[in-house]
Structures are given as structure tokens and as C-alpha cells.
PDB file of N, CA and C in Angstrom:
ATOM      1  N   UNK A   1       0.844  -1.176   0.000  1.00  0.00           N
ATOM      2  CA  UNK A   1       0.000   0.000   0.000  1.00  0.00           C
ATOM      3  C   UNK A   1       0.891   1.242   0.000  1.00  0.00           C
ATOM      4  N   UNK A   2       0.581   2.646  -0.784  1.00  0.00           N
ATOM      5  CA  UNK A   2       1.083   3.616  -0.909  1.00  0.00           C
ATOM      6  C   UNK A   2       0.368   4.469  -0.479  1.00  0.00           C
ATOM      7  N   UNK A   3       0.866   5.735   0.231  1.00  0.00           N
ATOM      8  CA  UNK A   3      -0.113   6.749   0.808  1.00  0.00           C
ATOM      9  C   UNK A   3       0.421   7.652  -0.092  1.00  0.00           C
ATOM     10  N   UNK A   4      -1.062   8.797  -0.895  1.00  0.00           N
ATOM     11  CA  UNK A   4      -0.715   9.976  -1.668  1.00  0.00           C
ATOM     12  C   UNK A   4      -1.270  11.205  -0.731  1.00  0.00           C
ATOM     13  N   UNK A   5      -0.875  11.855  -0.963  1.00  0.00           N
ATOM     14  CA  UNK A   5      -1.840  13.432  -0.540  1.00  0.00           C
ATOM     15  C   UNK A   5      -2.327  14.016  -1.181  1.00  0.00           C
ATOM     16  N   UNK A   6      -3.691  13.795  -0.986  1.00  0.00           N
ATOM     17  CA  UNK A   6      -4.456  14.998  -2.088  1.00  0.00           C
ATOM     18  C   UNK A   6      -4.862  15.949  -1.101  1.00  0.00           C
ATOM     19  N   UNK A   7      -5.133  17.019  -1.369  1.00  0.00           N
ATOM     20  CA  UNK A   7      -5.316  17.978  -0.893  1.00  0.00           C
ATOM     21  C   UNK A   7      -4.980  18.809   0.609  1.00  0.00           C
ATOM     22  N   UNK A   8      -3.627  17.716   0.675  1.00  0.00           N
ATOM     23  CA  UNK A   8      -3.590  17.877   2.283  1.00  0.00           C
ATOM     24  C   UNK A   8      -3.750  16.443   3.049  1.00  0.00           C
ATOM     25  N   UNK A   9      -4.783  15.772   2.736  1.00  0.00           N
ATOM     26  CA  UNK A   9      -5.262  14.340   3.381  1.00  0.00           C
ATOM     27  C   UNK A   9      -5.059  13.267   2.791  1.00  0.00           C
ATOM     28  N   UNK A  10      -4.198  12.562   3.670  1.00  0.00           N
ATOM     29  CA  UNK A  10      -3.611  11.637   2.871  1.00  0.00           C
ATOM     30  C   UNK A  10      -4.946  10.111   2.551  1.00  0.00           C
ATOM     31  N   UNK A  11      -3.939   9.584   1.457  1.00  0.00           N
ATOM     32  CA  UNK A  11      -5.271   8.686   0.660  1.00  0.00           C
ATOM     33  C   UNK A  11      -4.417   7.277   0.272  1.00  0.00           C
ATOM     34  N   UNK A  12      -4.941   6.157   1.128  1.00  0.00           N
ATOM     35  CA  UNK A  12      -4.145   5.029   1.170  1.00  0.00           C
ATOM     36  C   UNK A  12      -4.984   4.673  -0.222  1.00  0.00           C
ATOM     37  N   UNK A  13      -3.498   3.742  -0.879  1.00  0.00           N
ATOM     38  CA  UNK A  13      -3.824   3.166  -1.965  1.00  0.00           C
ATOM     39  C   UNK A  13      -3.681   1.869  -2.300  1.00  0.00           C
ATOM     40  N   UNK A  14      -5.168   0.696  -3.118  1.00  0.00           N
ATOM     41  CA  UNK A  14      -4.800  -0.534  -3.317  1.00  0.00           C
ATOM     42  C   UNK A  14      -3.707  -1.072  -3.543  1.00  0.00           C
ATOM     43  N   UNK A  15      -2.267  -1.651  -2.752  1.00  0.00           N
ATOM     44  CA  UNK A  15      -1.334  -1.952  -4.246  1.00  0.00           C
ATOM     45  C   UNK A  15      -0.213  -0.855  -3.930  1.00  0.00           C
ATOM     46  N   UNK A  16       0.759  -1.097  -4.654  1.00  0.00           N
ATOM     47  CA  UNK A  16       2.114   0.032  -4.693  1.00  0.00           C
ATOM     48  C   UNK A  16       1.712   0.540  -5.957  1.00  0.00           C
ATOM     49  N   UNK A  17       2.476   1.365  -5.920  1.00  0.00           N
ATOM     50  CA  UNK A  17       3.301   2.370  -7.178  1.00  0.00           C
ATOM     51  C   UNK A  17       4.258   1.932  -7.070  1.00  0.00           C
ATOM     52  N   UNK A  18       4.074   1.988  -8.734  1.00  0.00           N
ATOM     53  CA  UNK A  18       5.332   2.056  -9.660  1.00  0.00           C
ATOM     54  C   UNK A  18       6.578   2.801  -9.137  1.00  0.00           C
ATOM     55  N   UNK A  19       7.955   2.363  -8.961  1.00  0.00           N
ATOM     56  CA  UNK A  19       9.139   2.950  -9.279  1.00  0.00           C
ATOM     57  C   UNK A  19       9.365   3.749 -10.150  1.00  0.00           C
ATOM     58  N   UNK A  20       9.525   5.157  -9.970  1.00  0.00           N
ATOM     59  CA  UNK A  20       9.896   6.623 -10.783  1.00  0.00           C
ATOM     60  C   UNK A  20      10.950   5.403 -11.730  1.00  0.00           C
ATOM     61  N   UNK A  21      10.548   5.996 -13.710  1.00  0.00           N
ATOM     62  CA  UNK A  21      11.435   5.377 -14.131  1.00  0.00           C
ATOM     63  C   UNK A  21      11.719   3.777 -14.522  1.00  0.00           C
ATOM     64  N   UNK A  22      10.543   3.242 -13.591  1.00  0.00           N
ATOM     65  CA  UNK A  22       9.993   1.680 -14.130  1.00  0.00           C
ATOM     66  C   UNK A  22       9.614   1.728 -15.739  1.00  0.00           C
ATOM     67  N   UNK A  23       9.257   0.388 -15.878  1.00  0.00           N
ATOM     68  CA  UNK A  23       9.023   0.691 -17.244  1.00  0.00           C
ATOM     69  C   UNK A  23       7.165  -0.645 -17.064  1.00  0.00           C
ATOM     70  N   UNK A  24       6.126   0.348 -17.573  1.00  0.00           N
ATOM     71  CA  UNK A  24       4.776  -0.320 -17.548  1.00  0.00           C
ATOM     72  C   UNK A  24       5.133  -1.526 -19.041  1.00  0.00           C
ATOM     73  N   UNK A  25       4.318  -2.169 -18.024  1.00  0.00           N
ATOM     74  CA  UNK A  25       4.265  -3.722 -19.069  1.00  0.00           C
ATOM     75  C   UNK A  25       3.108  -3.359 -20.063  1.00  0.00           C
ATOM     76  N   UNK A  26       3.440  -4.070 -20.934  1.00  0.00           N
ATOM     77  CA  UNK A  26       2.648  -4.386 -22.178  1.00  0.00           C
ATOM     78  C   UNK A  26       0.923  -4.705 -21.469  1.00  0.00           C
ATOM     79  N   UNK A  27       0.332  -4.262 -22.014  1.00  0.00           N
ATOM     80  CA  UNK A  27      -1.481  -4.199 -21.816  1.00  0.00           C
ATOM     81  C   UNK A  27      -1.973  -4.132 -23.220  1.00  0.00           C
ATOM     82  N   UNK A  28      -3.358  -4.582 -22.995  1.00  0.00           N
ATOM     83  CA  UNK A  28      -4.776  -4.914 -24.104  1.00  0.00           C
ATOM     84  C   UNK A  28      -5.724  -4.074 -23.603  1.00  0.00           C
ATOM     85  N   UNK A  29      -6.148  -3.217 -24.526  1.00  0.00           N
ATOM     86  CA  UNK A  29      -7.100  -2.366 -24.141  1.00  0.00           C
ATOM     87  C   UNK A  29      -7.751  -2.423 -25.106  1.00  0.00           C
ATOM     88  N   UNK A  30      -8.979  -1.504 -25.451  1.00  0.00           N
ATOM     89  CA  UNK A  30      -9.649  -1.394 -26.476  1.00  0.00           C
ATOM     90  C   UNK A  30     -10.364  -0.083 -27.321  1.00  0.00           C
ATOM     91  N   UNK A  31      -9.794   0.165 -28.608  1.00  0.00           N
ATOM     92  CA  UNK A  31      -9.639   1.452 -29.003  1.00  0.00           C
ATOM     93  C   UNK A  31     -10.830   1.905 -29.236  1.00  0.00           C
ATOM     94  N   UNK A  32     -11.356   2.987 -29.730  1.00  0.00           N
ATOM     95  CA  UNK A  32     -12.444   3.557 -30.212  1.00  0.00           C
ATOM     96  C   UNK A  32     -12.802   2.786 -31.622  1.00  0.00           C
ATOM     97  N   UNK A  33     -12.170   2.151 -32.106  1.00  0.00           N
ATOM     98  CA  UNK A  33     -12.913   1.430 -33.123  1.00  0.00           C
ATOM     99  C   UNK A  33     -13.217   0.122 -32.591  1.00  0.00           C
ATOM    100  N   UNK A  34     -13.113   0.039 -31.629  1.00  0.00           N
ATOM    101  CA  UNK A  34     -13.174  -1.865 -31.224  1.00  0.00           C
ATOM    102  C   UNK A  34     -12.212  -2.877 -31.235  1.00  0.00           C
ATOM    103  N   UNK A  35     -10.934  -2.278 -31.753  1.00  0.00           N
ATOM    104  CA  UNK A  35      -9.793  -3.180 -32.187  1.00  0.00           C
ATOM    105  C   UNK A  35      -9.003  -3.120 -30.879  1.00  0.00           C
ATOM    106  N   UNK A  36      -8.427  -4.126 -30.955  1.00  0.00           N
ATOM    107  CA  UNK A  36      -7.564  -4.506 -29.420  1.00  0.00           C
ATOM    108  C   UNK A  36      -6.052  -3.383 -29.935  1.00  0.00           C
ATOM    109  N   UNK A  37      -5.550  -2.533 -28.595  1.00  0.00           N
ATOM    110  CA  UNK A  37      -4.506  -1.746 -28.681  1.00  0.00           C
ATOM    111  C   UNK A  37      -3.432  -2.480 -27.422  1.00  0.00           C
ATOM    112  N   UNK A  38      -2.480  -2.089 -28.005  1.00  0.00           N
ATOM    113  CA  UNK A  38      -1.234  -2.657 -26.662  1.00  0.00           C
ATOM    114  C   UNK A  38      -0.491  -1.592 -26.550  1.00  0.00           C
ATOM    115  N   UNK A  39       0.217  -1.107 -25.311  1.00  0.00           N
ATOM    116  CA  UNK A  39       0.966  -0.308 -25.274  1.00  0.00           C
ATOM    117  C   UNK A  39       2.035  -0.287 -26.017  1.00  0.00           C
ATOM    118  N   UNK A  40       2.634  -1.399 -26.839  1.00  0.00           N
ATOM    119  CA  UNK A  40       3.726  -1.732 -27.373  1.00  0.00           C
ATOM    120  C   UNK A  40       3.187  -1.387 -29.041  1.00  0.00           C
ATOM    121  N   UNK A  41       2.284  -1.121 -29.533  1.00  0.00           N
ATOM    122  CA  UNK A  41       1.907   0.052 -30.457  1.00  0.00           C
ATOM    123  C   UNK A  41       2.300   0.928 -30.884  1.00  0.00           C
ATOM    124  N   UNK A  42       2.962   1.596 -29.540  1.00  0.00           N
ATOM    125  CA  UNK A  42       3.149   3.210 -29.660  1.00  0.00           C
ATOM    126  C   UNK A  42       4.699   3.243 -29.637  1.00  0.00           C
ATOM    127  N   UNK A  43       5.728   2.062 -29.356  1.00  0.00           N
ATOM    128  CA  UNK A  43       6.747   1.937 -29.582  1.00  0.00           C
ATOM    129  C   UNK A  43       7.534   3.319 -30.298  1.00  0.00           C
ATOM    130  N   UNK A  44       8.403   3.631 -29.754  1.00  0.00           N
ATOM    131  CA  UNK A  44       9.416   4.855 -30.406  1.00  0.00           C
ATOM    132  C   UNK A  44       9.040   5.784 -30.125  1.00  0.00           C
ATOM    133  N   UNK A  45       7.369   5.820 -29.396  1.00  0.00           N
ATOM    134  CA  UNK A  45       7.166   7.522 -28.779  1.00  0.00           C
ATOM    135  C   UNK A  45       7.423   7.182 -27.467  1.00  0.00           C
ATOM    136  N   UNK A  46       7.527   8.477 -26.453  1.00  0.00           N
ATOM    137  CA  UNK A  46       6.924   8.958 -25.490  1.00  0.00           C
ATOM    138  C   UNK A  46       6.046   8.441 -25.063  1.00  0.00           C
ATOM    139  N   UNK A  47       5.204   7.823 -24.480  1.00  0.00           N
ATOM    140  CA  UNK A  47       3.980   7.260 -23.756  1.00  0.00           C
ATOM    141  C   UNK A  47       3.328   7.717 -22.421  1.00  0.00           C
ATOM    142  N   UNK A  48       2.375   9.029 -22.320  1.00  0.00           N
ATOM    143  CA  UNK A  48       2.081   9.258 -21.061  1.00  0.00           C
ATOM    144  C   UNK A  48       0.787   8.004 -21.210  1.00  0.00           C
ATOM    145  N   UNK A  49       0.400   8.060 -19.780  1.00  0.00           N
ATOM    146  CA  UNK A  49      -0.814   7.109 -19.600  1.00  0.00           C
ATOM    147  C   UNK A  49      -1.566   8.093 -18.950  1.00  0.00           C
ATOM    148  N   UNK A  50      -2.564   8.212 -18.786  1.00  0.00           N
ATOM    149  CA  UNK A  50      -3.405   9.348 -18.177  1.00  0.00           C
ATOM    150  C   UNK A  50      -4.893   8.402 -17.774  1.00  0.00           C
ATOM    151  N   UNK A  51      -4.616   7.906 -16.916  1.00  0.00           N
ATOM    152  CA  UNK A  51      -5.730   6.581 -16.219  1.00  0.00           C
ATOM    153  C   UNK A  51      -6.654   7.336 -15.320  1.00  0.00           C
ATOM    154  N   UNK A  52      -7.856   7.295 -15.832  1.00  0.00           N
ATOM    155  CA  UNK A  52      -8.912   7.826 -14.814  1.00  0.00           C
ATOM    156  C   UNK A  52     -10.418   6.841 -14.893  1.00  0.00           C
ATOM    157  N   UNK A  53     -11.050   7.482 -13.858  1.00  0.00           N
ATOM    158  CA  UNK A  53     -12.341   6.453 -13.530  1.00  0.00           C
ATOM    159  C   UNK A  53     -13.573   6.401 -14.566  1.00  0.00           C
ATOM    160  N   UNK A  54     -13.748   7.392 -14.986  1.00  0.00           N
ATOM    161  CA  UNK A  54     -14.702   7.829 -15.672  1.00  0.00           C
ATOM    162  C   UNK A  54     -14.782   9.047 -16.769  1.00  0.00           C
ATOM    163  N   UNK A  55     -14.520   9.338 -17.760  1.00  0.00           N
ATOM    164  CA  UNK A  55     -14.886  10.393 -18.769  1.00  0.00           C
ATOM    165  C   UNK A  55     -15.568  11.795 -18.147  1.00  0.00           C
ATOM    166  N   UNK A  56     -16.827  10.786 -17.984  1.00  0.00           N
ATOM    167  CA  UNK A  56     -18.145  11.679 -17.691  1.00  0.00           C
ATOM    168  C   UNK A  56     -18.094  12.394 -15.794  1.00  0.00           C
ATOM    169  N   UNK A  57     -17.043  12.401 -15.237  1.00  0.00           N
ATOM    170  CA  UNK A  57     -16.696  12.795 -14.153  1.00  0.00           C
ATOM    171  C   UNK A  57     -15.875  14.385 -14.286  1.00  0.00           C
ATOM    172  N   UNK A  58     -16.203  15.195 -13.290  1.00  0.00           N
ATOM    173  CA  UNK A  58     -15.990  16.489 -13.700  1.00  0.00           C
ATOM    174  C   UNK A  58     -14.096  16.403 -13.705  1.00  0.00           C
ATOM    175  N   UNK A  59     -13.745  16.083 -12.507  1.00  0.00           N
ATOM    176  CA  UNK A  59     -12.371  15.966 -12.374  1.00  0.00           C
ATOM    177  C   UNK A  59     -11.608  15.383 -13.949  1.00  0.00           C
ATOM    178  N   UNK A  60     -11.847  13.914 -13.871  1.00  0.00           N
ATOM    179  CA  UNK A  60     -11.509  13.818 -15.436  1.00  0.00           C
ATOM    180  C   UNK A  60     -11.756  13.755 -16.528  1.00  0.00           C
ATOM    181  N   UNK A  61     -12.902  14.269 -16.902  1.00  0.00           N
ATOM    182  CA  UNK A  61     -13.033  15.552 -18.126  1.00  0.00           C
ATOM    183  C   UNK A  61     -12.079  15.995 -18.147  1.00  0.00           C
ATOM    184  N   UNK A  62     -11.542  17.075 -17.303  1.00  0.00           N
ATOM    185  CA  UNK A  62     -10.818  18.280 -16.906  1.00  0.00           C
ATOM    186  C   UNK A  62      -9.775  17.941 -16.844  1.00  0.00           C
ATOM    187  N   UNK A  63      -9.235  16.341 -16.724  1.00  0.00           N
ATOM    188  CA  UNK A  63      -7.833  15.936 -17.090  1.00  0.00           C
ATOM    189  C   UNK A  63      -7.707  15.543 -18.604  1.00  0.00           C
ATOM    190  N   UNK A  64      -8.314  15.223 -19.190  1.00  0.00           N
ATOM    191  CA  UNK A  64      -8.394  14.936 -20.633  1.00  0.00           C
ATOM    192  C   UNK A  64      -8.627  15.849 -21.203  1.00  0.00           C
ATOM    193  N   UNK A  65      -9.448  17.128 -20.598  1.00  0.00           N
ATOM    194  CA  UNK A  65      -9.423  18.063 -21.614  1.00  0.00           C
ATOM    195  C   UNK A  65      -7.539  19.048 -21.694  1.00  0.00           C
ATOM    196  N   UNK A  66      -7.283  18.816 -20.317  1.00  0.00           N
ATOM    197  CA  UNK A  66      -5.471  19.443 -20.269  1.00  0.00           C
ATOM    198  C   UNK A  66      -4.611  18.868 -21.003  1.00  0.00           C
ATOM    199  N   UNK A  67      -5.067  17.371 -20.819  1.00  0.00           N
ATOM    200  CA  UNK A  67      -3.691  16.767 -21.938  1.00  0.00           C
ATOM    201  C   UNK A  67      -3.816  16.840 -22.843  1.00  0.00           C
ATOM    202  N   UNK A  68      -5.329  16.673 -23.607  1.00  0.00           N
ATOM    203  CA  UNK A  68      -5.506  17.542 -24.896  1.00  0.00           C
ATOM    204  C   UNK A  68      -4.818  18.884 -25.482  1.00  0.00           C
ATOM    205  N   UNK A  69      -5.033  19.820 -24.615  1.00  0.00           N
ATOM    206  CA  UNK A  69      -4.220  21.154 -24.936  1.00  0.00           C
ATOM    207  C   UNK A  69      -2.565  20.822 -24.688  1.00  0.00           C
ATOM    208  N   UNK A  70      -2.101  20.159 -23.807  1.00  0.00           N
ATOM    209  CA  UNK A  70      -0.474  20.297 -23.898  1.00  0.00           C
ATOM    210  C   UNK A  70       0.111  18.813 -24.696  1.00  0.00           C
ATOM    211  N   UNK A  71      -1.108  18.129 -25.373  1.00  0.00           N
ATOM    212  CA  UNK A  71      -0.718  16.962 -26.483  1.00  0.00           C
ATOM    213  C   UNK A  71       0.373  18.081 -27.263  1.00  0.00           C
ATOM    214  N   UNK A  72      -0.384  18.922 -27.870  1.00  0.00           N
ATOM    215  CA  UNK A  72       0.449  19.430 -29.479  1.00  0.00           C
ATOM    216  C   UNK A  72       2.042  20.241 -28.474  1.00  0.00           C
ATOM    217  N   UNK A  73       2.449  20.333 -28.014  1.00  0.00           N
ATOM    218  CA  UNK A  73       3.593  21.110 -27.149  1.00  0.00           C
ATOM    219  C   UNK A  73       4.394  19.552 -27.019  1.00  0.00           C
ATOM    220  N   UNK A  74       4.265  18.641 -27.426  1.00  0.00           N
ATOM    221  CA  UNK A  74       4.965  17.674 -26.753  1.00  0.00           C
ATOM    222  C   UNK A  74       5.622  16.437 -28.300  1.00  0.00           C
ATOM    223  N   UNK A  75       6.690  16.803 -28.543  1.00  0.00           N
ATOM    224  CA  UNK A  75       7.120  16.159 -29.319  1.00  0.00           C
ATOM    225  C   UNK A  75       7.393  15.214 -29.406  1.00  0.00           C
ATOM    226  N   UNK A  76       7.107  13.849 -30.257  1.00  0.00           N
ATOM    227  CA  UNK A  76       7.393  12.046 -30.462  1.00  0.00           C
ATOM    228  C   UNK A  76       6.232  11.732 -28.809  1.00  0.00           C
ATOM    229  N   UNK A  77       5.498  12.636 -28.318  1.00  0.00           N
ATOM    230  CA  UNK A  77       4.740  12.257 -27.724  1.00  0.00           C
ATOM    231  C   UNK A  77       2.647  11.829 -27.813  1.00  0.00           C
ATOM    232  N   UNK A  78       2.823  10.452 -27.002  1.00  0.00           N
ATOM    233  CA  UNK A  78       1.353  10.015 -27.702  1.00  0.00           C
ATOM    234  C   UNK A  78       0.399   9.907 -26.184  1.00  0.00           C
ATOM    235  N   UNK A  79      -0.546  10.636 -25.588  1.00  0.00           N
ATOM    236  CA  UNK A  79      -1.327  10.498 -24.475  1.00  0.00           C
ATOM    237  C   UNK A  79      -2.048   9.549 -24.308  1.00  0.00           C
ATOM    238  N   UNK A  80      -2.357   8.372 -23.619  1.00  0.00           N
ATOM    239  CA  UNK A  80      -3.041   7.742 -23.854  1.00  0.00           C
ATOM    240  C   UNK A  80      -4.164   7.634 -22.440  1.00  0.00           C
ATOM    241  N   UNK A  81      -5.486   8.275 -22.743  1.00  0.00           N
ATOM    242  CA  UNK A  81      -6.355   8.438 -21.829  1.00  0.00           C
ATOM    243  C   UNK A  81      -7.422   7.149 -21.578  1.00  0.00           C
ATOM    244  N   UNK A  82      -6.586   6.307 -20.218  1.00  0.00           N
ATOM    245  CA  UNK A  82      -7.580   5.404 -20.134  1.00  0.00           C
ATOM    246  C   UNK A  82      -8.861   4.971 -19.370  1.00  0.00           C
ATOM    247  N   UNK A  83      -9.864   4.952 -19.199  1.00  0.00           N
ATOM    248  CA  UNK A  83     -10.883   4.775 -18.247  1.00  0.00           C
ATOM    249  C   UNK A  83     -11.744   3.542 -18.618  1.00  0.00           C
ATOM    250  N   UNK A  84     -12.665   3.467 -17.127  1.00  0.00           N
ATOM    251  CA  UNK A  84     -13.825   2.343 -17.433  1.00  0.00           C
ATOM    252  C   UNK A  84     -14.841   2.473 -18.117  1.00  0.00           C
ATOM    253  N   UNK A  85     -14.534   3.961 -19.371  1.00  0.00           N
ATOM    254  CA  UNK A  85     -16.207   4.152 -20.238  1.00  0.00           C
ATOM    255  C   UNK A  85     -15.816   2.955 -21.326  1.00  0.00           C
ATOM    256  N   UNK A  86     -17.103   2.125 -21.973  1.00  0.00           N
ATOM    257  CA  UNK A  86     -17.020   2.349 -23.238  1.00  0.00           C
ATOM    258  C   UNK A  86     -16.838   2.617 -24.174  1.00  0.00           C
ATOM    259  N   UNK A  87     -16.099   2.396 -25.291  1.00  0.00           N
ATOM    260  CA  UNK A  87     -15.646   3.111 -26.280  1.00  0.00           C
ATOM    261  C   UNK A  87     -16.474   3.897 -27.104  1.00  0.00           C
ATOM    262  N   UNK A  88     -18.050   4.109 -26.834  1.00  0.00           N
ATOM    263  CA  UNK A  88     -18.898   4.801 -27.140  1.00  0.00           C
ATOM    264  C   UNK A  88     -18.873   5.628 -26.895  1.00  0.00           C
ATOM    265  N   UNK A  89     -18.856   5.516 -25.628  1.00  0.00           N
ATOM    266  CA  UNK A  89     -19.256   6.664 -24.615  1.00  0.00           C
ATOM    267  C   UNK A  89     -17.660   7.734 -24.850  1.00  0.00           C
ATOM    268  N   UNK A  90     -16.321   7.400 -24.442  1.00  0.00           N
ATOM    269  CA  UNK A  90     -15.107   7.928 -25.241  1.00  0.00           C
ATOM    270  C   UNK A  90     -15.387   8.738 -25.998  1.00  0.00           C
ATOM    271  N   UNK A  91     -15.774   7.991 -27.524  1.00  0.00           N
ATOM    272  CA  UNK A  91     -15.804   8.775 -28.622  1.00  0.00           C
ATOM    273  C   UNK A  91     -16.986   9.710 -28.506  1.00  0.00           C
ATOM    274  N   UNK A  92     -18.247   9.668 -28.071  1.00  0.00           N
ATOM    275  CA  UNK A  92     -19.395  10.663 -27.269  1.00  0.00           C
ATOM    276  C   UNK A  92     -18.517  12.060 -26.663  1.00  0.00           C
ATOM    277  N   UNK A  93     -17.627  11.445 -26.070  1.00  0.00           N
ATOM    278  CA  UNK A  93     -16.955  12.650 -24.949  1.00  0.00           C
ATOM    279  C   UNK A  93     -16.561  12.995 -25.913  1.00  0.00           C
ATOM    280  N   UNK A  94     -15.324  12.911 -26.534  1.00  0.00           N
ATOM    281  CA  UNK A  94     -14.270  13.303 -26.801  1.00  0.00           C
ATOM    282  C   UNK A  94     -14.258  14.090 -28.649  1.00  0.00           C
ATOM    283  N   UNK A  95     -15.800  13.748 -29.020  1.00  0.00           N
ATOM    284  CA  UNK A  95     -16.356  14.398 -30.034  1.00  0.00           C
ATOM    285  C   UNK A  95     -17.014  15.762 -29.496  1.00  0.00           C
ATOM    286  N   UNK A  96     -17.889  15.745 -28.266  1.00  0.00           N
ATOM    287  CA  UNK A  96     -18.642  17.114 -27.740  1.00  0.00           C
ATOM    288  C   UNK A  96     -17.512  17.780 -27.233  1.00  0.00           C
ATOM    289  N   UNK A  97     -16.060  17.261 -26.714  1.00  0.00           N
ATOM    290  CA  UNK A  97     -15.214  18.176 -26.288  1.00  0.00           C
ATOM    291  C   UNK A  97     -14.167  18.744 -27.192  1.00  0.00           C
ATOM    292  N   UNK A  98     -14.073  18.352 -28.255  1.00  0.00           N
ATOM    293  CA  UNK A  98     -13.552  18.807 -29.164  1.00  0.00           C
ATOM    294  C   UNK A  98     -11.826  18.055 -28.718  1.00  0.00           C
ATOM    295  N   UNK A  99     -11.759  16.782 -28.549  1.00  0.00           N
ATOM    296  CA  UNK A  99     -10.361  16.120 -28.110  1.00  0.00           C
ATOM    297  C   UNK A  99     -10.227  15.115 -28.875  1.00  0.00           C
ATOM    298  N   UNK A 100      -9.173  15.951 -29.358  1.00  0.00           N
ATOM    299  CA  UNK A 100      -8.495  14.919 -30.665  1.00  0.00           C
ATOM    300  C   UNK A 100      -7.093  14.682 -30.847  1.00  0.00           C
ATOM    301  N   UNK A 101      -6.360  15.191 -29.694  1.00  0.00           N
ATOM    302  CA  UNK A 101      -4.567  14.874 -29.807  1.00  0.00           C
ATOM    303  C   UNK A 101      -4.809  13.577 -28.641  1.00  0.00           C
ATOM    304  N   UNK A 102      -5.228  12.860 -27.786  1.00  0.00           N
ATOM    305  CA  UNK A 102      -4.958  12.136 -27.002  1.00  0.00           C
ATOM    306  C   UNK A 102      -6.136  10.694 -27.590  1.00  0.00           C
ATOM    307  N   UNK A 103      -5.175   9.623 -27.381  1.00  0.00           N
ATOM    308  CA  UNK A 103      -5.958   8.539 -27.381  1.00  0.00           C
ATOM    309  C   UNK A 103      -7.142   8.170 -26.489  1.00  0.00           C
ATOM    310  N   UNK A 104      -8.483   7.629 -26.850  1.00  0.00           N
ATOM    311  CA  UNK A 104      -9.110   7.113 -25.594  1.00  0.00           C
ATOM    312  C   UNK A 104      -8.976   6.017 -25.989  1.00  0.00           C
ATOM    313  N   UNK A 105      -9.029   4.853 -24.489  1.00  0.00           N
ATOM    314  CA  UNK A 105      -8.716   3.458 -24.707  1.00  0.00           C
ATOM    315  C   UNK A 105      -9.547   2.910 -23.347  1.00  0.00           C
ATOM    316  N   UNK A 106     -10.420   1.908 -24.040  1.00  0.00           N
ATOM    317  CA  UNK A 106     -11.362   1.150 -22.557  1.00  0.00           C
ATOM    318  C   UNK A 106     -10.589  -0.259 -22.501  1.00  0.00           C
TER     319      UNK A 106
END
């Protein structure tokens, strides 16, 4: 278990974190077209992961809509925004928000 601080109060977490500098294993996710994606895809870029609970949640909206804006500032770099929506629901969001530099992946 890892303790973070958000806002001041700390927030025990399922599980460790990752080692600053680890390297994330290969994963199956599933793209906005339905086709199975692996992190090993994106090979030769940059790879942020940007993992949140829900789309339709105000907090991460508001993280997907940031990495959206600092996607284009970031060179050989590919965002990859993952949550528990649907790939419907994704492409729903991410069409009304106008987000189109970052991957969504369920």
C-alpha cells in the first residue's frame, strides 16, 4: 500500500506504485474502433498514460481536456487516456469536447 496526498489528506492506496522510471508492461485495451490496442503500439514515442475512472466525471473531463491542450507542445509524444467508459461513450466525450490529440482506450 502507498499513501498519496491529495489535498492535504492523505489517501491510502490498493497496491504500490510504480518505481519513478519503471518501465509499464505491455497491456490490451480497447480502441475507439473496437480493435484490441497494446501499449507496445506506440513503440518509439513517449507514452504518457493518463488513467482515470470515468470520462463523464468532472475531475476527469478536466484531465483529458489538459492533456488535450499540452498533447500538441509535446514532441514524439502520444497520451493515452484510459478509463472504465465504453468506447462509445469515449468517442461521445471526446467528439462534444472537441479532443483529438490524445488517445481514448477502454
Amino acid at each position: 500500500m502507498a499513501v498519496i496526498t491529495v489535498g492535504g489528506t492523505p489517501v491510502h492506496t490498493r497496491g504500490s506504485l510504480p518505481a519513478v522510471g519503471s518501465r509499464a508492461p505491455d497491456f490490451l485495451l480497447t480502441g475507439a474502433d473496437l480493435k484490441d490496442v497494446r501499449l507496445a503500439d506506440f513503440k518509439g514515442k513517449r507514452r504518457i498514460l493518463s488513467i482515470v475512472t470515468s470520462l463523464d466525471t468532472g475531475t476527469c473531463a478536466a484531465s483529458a481536456r489538459r492533456f488535450n491542450q499540452e498533447a500538441s507542445r509535446l514532441p514524439n509524444v502520444v497520451i493515452l487516456t484510459i478509463s472504465n467508459d465504453l468506447p462509445f461513450a469515449q468517442k461521445r466525450f471526446c467528439e462534444a469536447e472537441g479532443i483529438d490529440r490524445v488517445v481514448p482506450l477502454s
